[in-house]
Each structure stands twice: as structure tokens, then as C-alpha cells.
N, C-alpha and C. Protein backbone atom coordinates (compact mmCIF):
# COMPACT_ATOMS: atom_id res chain seq x y z
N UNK A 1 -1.07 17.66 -27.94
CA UNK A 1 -1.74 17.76 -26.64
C UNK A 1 -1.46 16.54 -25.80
N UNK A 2 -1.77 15.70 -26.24
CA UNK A 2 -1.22 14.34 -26.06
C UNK A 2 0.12 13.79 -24.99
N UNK A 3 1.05 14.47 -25.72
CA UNK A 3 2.60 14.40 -25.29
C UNK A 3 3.00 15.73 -24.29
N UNK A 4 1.49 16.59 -24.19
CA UNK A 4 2.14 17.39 -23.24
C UNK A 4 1.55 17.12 -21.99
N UNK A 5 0.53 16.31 -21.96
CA UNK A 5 -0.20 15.35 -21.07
C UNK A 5 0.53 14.69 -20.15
N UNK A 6 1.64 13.76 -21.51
CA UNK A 6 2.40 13.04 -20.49
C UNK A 6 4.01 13.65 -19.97
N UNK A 7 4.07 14.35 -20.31
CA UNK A 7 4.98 15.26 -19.27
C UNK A 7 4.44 15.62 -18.37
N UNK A 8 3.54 16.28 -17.96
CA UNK A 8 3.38 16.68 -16.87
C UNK A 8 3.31 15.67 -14.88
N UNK A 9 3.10 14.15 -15.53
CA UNK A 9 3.16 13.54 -14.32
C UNK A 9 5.37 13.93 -14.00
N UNK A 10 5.57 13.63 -15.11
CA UNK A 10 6.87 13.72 -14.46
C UNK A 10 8.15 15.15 -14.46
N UNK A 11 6.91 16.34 -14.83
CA UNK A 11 7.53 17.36 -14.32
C UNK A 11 7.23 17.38 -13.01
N UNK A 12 5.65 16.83 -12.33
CA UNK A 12 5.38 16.87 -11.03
C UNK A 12 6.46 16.51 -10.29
N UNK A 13 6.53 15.08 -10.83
CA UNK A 13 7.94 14.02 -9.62
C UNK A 13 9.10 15.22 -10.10
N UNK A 14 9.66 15.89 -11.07
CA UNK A 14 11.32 16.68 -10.55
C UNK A 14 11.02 17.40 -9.47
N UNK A 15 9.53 18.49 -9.56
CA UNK A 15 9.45 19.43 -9.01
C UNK A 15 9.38 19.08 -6.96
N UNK A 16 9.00 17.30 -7.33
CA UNK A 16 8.41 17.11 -6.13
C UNK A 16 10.00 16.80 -5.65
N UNK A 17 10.22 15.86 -6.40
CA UNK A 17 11.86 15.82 -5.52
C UNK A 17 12.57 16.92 -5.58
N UNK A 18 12.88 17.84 -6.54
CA UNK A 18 13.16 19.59 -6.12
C UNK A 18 12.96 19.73 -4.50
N UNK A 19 11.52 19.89 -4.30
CA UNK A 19 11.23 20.27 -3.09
C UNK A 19 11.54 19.29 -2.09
N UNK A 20 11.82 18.15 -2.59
CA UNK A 20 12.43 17.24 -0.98
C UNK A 20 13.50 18.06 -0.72
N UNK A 21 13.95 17.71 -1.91
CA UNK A 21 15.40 18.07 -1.50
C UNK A 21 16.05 19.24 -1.03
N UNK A 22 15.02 20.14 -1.25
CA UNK A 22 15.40 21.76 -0.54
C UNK A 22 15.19 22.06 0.83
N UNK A 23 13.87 20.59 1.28
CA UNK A 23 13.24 20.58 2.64
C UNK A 23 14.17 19.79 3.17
N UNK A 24 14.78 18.86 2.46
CA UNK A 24 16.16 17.69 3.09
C UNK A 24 17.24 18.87 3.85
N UNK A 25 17.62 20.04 3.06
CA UNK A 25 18.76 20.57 3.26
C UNK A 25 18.54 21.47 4.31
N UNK A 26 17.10 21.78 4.56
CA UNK A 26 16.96 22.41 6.12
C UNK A 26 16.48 22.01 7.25
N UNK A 27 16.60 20.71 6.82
CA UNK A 27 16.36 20.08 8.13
C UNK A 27 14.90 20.03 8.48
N UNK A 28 13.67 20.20 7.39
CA UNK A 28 12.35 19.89 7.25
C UNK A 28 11.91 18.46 6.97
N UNK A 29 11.07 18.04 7.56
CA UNK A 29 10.75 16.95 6.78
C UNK A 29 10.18 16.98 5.69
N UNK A 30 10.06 15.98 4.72
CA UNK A 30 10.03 16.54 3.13
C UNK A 30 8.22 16.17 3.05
N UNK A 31 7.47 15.45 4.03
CA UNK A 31 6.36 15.13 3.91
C UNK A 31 5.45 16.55 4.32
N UNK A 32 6.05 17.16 5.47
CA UNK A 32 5.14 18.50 5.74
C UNK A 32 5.93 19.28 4.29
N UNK A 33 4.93 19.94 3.00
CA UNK A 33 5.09 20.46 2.30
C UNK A 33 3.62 21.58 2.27
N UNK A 34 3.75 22.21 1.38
CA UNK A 34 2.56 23.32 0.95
C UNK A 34 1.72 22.37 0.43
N UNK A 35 0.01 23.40 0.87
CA UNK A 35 -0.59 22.32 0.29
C UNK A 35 -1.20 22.33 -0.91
N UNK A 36 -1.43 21.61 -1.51
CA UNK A 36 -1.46 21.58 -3.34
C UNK A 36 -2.81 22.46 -3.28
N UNK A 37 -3.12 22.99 -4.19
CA UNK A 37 -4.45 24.23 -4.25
C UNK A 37 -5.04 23.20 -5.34
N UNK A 38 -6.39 23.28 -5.13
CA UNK A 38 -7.74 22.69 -6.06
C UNK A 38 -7.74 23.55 -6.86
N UNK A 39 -7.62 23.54 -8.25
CA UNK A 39 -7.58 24.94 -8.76
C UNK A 39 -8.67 24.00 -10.50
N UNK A 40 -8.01 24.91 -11.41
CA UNK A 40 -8.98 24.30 -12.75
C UNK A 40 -7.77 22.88 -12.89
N UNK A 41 -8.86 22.26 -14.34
CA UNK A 41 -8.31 20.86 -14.12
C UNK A 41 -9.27 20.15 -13.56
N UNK A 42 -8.99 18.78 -13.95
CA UNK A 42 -9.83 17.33 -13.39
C UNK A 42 -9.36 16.81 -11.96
N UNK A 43 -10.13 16.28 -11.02
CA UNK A 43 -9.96 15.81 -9.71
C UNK A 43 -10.57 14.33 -10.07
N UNK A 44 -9.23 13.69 -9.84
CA UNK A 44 -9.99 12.17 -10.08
C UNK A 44 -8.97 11.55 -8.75
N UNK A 45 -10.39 10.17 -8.52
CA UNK A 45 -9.66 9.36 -7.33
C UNK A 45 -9.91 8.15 -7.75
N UNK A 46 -9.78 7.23 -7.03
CA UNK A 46 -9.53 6.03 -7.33
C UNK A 46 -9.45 4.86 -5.69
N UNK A 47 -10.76 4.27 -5.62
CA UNK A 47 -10.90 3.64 -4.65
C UNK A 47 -11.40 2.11 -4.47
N UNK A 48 -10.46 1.21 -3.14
CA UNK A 48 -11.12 0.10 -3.34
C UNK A 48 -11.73 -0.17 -2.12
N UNK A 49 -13.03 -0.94 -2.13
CA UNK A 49 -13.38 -0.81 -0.59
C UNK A 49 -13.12 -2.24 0.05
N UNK A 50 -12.67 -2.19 1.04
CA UNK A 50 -12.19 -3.71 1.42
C UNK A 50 -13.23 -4.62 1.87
N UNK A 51 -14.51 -3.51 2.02
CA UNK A 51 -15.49 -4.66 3.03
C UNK A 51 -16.64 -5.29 1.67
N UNK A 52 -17.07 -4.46 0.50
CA UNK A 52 -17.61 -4.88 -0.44
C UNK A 52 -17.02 -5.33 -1.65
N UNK A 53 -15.38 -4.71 -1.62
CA UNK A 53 -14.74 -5.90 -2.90
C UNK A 53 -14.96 -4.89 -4.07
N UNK A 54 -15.53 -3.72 -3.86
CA UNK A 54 -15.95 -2.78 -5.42
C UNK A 54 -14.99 -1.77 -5.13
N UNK A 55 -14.81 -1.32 -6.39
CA UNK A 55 -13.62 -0.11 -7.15
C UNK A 55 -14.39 0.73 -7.98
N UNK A 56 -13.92 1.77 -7.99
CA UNK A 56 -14.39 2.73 -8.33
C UNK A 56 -13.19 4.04 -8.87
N UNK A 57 -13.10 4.37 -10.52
CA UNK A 57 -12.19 5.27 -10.62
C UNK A 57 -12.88 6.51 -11.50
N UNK A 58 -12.79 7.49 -11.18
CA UNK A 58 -13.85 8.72 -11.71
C UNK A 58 -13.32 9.87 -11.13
N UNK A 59 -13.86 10.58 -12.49
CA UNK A 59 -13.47 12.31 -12.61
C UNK A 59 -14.71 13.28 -11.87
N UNK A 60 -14.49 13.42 -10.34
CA UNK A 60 -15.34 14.20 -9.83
C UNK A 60 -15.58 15.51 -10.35
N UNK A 61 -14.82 16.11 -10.39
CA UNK A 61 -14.84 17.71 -10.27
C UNK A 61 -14.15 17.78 -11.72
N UNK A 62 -14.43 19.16 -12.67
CA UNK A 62 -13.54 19.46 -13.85
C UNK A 62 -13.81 21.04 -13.80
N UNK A 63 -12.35 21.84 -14.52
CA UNK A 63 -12.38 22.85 -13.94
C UNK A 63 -13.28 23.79 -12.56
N UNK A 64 -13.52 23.36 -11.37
CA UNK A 64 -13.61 23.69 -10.39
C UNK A 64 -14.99 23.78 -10.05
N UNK A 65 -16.09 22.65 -10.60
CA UNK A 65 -17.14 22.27 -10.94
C UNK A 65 -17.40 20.80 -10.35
N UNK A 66 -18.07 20.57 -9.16
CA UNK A 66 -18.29 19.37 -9.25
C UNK A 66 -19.30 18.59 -10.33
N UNK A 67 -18.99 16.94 -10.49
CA UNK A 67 -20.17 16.38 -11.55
C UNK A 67 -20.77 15.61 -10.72
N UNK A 68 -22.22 16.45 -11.10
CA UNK A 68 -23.13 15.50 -10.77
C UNK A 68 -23.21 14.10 -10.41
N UNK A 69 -23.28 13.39 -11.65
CA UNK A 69 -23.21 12.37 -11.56
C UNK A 69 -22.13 11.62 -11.23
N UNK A 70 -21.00 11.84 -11.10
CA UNK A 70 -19.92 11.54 -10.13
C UNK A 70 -20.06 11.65 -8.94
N UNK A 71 -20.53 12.56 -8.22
CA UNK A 71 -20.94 12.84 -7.13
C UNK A 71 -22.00 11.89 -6.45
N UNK A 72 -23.25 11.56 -6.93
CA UNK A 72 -23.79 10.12 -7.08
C UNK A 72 -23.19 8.72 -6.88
N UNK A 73 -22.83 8.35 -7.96
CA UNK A 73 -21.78 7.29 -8.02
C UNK A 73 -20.82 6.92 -6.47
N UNK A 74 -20.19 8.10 -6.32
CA UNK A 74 -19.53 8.17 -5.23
C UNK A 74 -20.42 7.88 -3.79
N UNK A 75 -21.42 8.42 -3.91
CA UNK A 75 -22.61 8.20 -2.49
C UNK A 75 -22.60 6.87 -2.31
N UNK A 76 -23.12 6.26 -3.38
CA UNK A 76 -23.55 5.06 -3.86
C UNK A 76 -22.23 3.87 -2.98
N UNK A 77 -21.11 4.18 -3.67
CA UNK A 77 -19.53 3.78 -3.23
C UNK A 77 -19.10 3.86 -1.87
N UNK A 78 -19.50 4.93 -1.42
CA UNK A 78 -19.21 4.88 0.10
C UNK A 78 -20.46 4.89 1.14
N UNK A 79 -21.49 3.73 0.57
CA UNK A 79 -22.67 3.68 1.39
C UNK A 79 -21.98 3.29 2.83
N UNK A 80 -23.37 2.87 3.64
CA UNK A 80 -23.08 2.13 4.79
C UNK A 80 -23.46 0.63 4.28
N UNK A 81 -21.26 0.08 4.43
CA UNK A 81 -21.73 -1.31 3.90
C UNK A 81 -22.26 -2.29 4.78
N UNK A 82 -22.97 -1.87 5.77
CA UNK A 82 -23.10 -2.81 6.80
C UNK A 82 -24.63 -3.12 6.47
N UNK A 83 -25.40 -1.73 6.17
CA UNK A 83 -26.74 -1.97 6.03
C UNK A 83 -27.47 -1.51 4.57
N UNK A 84 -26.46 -1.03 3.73
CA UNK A 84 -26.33 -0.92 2.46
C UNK A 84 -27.35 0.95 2.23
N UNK A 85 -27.26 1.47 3.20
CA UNK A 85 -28.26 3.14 3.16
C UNK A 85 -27.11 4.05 2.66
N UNK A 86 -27.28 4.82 1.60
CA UNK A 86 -26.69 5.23 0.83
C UNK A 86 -26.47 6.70 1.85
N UNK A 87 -25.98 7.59 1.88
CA UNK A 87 -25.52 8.76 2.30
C UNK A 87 -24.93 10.05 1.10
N UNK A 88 -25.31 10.85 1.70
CA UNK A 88 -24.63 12.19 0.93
C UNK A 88 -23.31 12.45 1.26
N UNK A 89 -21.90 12.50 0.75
CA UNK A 89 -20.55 12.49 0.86
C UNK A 89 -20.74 13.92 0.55
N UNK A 90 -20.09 14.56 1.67
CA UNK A 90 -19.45 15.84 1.24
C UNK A 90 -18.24 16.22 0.60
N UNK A 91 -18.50 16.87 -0.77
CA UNK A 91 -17.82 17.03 -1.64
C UNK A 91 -16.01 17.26 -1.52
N UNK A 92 -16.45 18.21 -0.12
CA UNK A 92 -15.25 18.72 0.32
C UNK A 92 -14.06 17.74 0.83
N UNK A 93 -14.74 16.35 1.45
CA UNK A 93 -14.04 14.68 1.59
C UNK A 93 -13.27 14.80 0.31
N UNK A 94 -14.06 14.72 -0.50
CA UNK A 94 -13.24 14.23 -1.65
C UNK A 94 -12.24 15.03 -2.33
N UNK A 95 -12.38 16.46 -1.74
CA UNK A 95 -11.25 17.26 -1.92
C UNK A 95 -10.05 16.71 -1.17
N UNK A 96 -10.75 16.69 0.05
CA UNK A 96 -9.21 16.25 1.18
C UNK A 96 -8.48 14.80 0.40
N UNK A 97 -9.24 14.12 0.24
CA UNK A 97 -8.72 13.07 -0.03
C UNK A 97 -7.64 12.95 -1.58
N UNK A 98 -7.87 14.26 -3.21
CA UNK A 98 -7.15 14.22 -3.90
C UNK A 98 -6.39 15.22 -2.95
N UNK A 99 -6.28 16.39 -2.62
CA UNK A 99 -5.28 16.83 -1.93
C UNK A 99 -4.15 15.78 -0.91
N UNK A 100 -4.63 14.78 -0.33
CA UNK A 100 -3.85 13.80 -0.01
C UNK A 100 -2.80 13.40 -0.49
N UNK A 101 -3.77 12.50 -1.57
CA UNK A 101 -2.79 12.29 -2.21
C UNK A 101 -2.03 12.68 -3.29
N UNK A 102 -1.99 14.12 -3.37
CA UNK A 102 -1.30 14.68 -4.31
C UNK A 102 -0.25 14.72 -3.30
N UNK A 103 -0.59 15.50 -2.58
CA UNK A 103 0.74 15.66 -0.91
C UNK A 103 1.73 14.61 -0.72
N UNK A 104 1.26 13.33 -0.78
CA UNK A 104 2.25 12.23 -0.53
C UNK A 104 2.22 11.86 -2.00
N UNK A 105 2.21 12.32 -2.81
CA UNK A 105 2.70 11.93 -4.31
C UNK A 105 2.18 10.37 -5.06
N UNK A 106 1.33 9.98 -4.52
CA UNK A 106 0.46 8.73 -4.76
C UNK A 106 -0.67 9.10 -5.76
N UNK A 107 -0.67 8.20 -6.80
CA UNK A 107 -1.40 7.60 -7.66
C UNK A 107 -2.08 6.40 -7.88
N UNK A 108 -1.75 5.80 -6.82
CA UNK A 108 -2.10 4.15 -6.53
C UNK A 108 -3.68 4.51 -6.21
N UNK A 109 -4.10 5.41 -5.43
CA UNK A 109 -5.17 5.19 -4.89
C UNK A 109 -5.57 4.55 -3.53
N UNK A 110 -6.74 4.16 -3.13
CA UNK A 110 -6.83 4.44 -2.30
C UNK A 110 -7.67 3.23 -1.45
N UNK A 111 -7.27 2.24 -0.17
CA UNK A 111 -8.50 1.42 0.17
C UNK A 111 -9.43 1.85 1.53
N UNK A 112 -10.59 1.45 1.24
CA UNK A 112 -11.66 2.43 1.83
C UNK A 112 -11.53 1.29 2.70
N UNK A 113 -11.84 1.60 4.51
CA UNK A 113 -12.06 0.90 5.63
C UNK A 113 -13.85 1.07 5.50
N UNK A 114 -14.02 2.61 5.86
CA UNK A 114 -15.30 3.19 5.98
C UNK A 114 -15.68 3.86 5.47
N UNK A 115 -17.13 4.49 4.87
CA UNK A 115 -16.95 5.80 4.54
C UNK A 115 -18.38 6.11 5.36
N UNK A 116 -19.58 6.32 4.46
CA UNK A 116 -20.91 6.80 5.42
C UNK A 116 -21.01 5.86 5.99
N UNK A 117 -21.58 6.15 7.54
CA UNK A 117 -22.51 5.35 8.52
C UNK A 117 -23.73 5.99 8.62
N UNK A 118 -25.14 4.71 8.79
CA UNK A 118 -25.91 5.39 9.31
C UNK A 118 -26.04 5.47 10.81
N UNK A 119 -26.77 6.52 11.28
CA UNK A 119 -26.59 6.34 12.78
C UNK A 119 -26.99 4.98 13.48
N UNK A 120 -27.97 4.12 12.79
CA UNK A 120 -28.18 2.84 13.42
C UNK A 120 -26.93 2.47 13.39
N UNK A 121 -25.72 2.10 12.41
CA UNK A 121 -24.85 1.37 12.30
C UNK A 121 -24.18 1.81 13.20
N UNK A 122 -23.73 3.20 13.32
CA UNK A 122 -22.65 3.63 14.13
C UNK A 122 -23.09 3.38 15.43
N UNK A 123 -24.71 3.23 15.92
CA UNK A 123 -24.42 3.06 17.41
C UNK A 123 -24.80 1.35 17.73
N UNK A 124 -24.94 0.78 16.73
CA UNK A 124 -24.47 -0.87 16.48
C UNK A 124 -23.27 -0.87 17.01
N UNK A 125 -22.20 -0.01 16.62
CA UNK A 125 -20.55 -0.41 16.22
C UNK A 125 -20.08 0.32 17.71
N UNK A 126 -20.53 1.69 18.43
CA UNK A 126 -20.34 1.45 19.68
C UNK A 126 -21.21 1.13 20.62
N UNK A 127 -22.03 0.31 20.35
CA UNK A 127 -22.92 -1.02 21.40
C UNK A 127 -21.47 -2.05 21.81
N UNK A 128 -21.18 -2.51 20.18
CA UNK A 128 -20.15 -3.49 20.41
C UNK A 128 -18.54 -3.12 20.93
N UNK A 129 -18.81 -2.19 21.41
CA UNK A 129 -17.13 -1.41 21.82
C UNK A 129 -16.34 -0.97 20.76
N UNK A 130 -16.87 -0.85 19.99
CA UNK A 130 -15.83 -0.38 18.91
C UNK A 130 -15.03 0.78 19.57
N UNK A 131 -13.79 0.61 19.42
CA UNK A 131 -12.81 1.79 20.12
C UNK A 131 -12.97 2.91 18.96
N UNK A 132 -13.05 3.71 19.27
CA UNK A 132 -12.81 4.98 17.90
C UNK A 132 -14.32 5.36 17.44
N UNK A 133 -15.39 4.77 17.74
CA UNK A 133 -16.77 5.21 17.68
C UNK A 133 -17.24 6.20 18.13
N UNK A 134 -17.14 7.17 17.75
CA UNK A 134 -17.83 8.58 18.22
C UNK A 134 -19.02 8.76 18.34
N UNK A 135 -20.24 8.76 18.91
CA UNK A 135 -21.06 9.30 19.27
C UNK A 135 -21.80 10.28 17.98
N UNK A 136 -21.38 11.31 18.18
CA UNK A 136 -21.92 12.00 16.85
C UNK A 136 -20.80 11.81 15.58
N UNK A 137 -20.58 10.54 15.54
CA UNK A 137 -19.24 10.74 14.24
C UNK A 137 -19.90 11.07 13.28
N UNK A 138 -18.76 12.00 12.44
CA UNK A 138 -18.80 12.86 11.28
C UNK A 138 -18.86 11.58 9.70
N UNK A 139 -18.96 10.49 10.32
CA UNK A 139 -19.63 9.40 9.38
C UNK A 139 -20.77 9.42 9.02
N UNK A 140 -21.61 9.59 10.04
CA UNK A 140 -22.71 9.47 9.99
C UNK A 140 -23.26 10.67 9.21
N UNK A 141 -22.53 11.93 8.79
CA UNK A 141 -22.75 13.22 8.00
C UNK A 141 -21.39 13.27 6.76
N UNK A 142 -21.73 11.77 6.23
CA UNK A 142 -21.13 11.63 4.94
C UNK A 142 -19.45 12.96 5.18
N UNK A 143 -18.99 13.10 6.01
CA UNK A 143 -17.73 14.32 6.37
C UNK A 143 -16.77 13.31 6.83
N UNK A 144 -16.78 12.27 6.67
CA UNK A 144 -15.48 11.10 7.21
C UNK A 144 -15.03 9.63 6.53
N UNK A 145 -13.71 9.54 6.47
CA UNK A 145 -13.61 8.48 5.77
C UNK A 145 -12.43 7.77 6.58
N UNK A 146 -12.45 6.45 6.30
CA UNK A 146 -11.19 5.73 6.46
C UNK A 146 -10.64 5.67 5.73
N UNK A 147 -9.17 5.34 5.61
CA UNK A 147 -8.34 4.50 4.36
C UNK A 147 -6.92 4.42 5.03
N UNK A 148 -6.63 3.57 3.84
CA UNK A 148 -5.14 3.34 3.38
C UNK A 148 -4.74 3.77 2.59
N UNK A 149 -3.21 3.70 1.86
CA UNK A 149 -3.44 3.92 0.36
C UNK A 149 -1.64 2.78 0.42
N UNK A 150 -2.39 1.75 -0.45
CA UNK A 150 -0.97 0.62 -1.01
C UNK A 150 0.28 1.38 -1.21
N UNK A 151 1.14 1.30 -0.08
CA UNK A 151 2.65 1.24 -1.08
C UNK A 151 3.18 2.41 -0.49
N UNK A 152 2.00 3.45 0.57
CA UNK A 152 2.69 4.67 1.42
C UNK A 152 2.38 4.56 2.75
N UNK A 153 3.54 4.26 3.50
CA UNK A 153 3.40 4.30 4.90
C UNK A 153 2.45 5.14 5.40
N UNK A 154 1.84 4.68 6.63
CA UNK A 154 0.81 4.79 7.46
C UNK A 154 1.05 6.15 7.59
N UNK A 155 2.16 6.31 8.37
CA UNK A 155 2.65 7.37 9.30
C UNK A 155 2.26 8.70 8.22
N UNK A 156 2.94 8.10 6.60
CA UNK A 156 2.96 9.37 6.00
C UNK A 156 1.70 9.79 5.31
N UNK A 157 1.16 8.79 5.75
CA UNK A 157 -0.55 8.90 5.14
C UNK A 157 -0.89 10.05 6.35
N UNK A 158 -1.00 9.69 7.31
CA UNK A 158 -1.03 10.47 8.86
C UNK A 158 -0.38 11.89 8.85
N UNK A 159 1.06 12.07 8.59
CA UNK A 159 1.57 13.23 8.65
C UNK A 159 1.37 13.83 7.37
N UNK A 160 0.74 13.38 6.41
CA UNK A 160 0.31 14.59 5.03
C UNK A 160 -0.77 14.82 5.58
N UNK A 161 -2.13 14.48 5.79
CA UNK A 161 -3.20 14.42 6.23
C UNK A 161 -2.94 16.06 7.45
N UNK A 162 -1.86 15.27 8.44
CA UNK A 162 -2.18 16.59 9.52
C UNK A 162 -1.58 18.08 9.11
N UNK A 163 -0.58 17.59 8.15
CA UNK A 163 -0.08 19.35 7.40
C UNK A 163 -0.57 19.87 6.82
N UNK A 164 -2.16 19.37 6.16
CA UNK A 164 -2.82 19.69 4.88
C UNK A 164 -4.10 20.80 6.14
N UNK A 165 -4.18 20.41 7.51
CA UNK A 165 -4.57 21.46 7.90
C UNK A 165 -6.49 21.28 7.51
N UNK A 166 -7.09 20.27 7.31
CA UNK A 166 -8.08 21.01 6.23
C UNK A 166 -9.13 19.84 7.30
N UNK A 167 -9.08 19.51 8.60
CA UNK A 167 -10.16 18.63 9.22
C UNK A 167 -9.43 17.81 10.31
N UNK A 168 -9.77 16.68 11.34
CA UNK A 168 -9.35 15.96 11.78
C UNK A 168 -8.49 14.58 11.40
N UNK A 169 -8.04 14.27 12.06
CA UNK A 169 -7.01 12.82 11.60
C UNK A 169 -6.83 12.30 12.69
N UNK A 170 -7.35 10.80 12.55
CA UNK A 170 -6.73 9.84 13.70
C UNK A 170 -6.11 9.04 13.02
N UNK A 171 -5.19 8.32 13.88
CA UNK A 171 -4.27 7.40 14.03
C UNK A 171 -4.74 6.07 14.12
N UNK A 172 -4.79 4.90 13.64
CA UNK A 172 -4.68 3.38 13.99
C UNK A 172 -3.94 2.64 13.59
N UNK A 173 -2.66 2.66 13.81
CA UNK A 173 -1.62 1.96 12.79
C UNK A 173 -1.99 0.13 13.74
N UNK A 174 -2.87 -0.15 14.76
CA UNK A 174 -3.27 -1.38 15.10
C UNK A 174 -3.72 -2.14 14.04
N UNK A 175 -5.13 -1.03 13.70
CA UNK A 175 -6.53 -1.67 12.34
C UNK A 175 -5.94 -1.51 10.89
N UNK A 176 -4.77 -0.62 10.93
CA UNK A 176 -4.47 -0.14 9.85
C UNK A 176 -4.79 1.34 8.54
N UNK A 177 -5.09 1.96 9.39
CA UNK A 177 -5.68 3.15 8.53
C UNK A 177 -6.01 4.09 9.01
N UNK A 178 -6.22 5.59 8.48
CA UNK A 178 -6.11 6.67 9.09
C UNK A 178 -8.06 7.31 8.82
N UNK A 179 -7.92 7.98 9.21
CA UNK A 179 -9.35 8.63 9.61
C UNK A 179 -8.97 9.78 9.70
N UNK A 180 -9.54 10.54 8.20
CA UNK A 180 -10.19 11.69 7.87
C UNK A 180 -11.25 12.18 7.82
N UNK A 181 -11.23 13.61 8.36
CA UNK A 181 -12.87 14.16 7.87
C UNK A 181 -12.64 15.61 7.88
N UNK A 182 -14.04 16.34 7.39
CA UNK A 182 -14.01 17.65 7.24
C UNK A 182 -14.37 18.50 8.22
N UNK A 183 -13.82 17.98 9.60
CA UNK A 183 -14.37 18.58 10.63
C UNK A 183 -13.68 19.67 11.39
N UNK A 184 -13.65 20.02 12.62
CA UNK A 184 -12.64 20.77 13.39
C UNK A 184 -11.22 20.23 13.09
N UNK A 185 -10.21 21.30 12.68
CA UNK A 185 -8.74 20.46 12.20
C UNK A 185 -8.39 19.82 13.99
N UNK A 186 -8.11 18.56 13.98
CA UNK A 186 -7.79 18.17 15.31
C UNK A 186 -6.99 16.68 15.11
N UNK A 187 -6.68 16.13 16.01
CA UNK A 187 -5.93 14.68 15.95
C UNK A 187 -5.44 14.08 17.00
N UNK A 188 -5.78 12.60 16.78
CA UNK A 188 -5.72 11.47 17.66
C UNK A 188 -5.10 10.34 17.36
């Protein structure tokens, strides 16, 4: 069981370069691909947050079941680090986000800018002009996240994100990081 474990990361990579390379030969870009299906199997992520310095690596979901207590953990992880009020993360975030990065083929994981706001914070953050502060942001309803992820261009963080079809995506290659959520598919 063991050894068939570890084949499978690198039947992924033939299959994935397979498919570059079939998208290379028609003149597709190889980043807009199909998007990986949540199916049975473990959903694990792996996150660091830049503003509190904590990591976090855990098996949310197993065969097509979220866990509890993963689910927790995770609230906990993407509080509001400004005023430390914990929030409910919608599950479905954390779908987008292994679908991500299955899409751009990353295992590195992932660094968190933001994740919940409470509404005090968020209208703290556009008191102070924060550019990109929405009004009713989908932060503030645990449905939005920031990130990066080490070692994969911005852009392609950005263009998997907008082929995956599954919420909004903005752009800040200024601050550094893209902005997902589970909202109207849209982008900025």
C-alpha cells in the first residue's frame, strides 16, 4: 500500500506534463486546464500566515466528508489577526484553495495575507484607505482569502484561480497576492 502511495504523486506530474504538452501543441496555455474534481480521498492544505508567524498542515475533508475538528482548527488559523475574533471559514474556501493548488501543481503550500475579518476590522482597514476594501467583503463571511503560494508565479496563481471558475479573483501583484473567495465568479 505503501509503494502505491508513492507513485501516485508522480504519476500525477507524467499525467500533468502529458497534458502540458498536448495544451503546448495547440496553442493553449498549459495553466488554463480542467478542473481537478473533489472526489473520495483526503483534502489536505498547508498554510503559513505571514502576519502571526503560525503554520498549520491538516487533513480537512476524507472521502468527501468534512472533519470536524479540522474545520475548527482552521477557524481558529484564519482568525481576524488584527483583533484575534475567530470566524466560521466556509468549507467551500478550502475547497477552492486544494483545487488551486492541485491546478498549478503545487505542494509547497500556501502563505496567508488574510483570511476572516471582522466587520470592525474591515471598516478599520477602509477608514485607513485600504485600496481593495470592500464594504461588504466576503472576509468578513469567512468566503475570502488572501495568499501566495512560494515558488509559483503570481500571474499563475491568478490565471489557475480564474479557470477554476468557482468565485472571484483579484489581482495585486503591488502587495503581492491574489484574493480568492466563494463568491460571484468575477475579477479584478
Amino acid at each position: 500500500m505503501a509503494n502505491d502511495q508513492l507513485k501516485i504523486p508522480a504519476r500525477r506530474r507524467l499525467l500533468s506534463l502529458t497534458g502540458h504538452l498536448a495544451l503546448a501543441s495547440v496553442g493553449v496555455p498549459s495553466i488554463v486546464r480542467a478542473m481537478p474534481a473533489v472526489t473520495d480521498g483526503s483534502r489536505n492544505l498547508s498554510l503559513d500566515h505571514t502576519h502571526t508567524r503560525e503554520r498549520i498542515a491538516l487533513t480537512y475533508a476524507v472521502d468527501g466528508k468534512y472533519i470536524d475538528p479540522a474545520l475548527t482548527r482552521m477557524n481558529h488559523f484564519l482568525r481576524d489577526h488584527y483583533s484575534g475574533i475567530v470566524g466560521s471559514i466556509d468549507p467551500r474556501l478550502l475547497d477552492l484553495l486544494y483545487r488551486l493548488q492541485v491546478a498549478v501543481g503545487s505542494q509547497g503550500g500556501y502563505q496567508v495575507i488574510s483570511g476572516y475579518r471582522s466587520p470592525n476590522t474591515n471598516e478599520r482597514l477602509r477608514g485607513k484607505g485600504g485600496k481593495g476594501v470592500a464594504r461588504h467583503s466576503l472576509h468578513m463571511e469567512g468566503r475570502a482569502i488572501d495568499v501566495r503560494m512560494p515558488g509559483v508565479p503570481l500571474q499563475d496563481v491568478r490565471d489557475a484561480a480564474l479557470s477554476l471558475k468557482l468565485g472571484g479573483v483579484g489581482f495585486y501583484p503591488r502587495d503581492q497576492f491574489v484574493h480568492v473567495d466563494t463568491g460571484k465568479v468575477r475579477s479584478w
